[in-house]
Protein backbone atom coordinates (compact mmCIF):
# COMPACT_ATOMS: atom_id res chain seq x y z
CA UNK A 1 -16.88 -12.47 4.14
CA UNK A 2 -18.56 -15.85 2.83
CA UNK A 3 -18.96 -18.69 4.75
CA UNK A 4 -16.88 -21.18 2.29
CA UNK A 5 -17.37 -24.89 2.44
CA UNK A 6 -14.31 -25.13 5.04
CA UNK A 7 -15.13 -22.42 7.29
CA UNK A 8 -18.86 -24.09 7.57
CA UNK A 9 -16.52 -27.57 8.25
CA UNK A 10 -15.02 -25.82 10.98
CA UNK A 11 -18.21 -24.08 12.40
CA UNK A 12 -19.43 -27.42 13.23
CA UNK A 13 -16.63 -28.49 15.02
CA UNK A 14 -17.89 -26.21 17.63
CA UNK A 15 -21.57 -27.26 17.91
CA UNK A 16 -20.66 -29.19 21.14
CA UNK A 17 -21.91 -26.90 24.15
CA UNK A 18 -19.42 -24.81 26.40
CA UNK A 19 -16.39 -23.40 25.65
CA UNK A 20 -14.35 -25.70 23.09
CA UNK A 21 -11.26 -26.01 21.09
CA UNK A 22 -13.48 -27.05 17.79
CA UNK A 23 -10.78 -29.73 17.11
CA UNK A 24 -8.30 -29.31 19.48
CA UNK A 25 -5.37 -31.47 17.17
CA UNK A 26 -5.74 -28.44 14.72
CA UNK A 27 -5.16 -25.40 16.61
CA UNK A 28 -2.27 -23.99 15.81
CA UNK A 29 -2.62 -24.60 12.18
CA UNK A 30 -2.35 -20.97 10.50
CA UNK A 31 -5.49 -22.41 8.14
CA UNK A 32 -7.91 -22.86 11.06
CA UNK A 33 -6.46 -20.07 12.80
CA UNK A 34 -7.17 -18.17 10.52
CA UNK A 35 -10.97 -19.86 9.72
CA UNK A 36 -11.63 -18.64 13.28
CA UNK A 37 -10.40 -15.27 13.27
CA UNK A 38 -12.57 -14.78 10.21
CA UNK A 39 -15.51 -16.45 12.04
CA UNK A 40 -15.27 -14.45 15.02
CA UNK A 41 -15.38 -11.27 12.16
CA UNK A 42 -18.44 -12.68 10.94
CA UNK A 43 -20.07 -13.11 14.64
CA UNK A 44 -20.49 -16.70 14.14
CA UNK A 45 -18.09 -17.10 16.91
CA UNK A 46 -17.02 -15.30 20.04
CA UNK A 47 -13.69 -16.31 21.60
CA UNK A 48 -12.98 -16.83 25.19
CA UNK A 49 -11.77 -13.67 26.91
CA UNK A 50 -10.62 -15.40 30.08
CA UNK A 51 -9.02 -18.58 28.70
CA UNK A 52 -7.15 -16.70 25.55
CA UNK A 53 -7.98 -16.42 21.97
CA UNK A 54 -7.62 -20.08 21.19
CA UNK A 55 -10.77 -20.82 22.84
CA UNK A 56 -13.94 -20.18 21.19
CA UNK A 57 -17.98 -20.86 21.53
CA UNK A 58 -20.81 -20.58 19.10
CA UNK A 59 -22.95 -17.59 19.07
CA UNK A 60 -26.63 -17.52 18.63
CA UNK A 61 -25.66 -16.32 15.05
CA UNK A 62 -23.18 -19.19 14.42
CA UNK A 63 -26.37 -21.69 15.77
CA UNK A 64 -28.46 -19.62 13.10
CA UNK A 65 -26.29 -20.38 10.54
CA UNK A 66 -25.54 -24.12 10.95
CA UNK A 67 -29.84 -24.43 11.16
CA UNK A 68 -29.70 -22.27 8.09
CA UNK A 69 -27.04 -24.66 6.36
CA UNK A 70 -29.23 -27.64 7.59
CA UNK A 71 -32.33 -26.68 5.51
């Protein structure tokens, strides 16, 4: 999987620290849904056992990446 312009949009939605929603006005939406699922695939993200699926943090990869993207 690549990490497309909007999936990268999305990753940094979730730089804030704890557990967060990324943007919580567009969960739901089968397109971010969906840009999460494939971000947890790619290990970028790690979802929230306790508090359900819709809940996500960034992993020390998904830090990595947004440095990366930074330059």
């Amino acid at each position: 999987m690549k990490l497309t312009k909007d999936r990268l949009w999305w990753l940094k939605q979730f730089e804030r620290g704890g557990w967060t929603l990324g943007r919580p006005n567009l969960v739901g939406v089968k397109k971010w849904d969906a840009h999460s699922a494939a971000l947890v695939k790619m290990g970028l993200l790690e979802p929230d056992a306790e508090l359900g699926t819709k809940n996500h943090r960034l992993t020390d990869a998904g830090r990595n990446a947004l440095d990366k993207e930074r330059g």
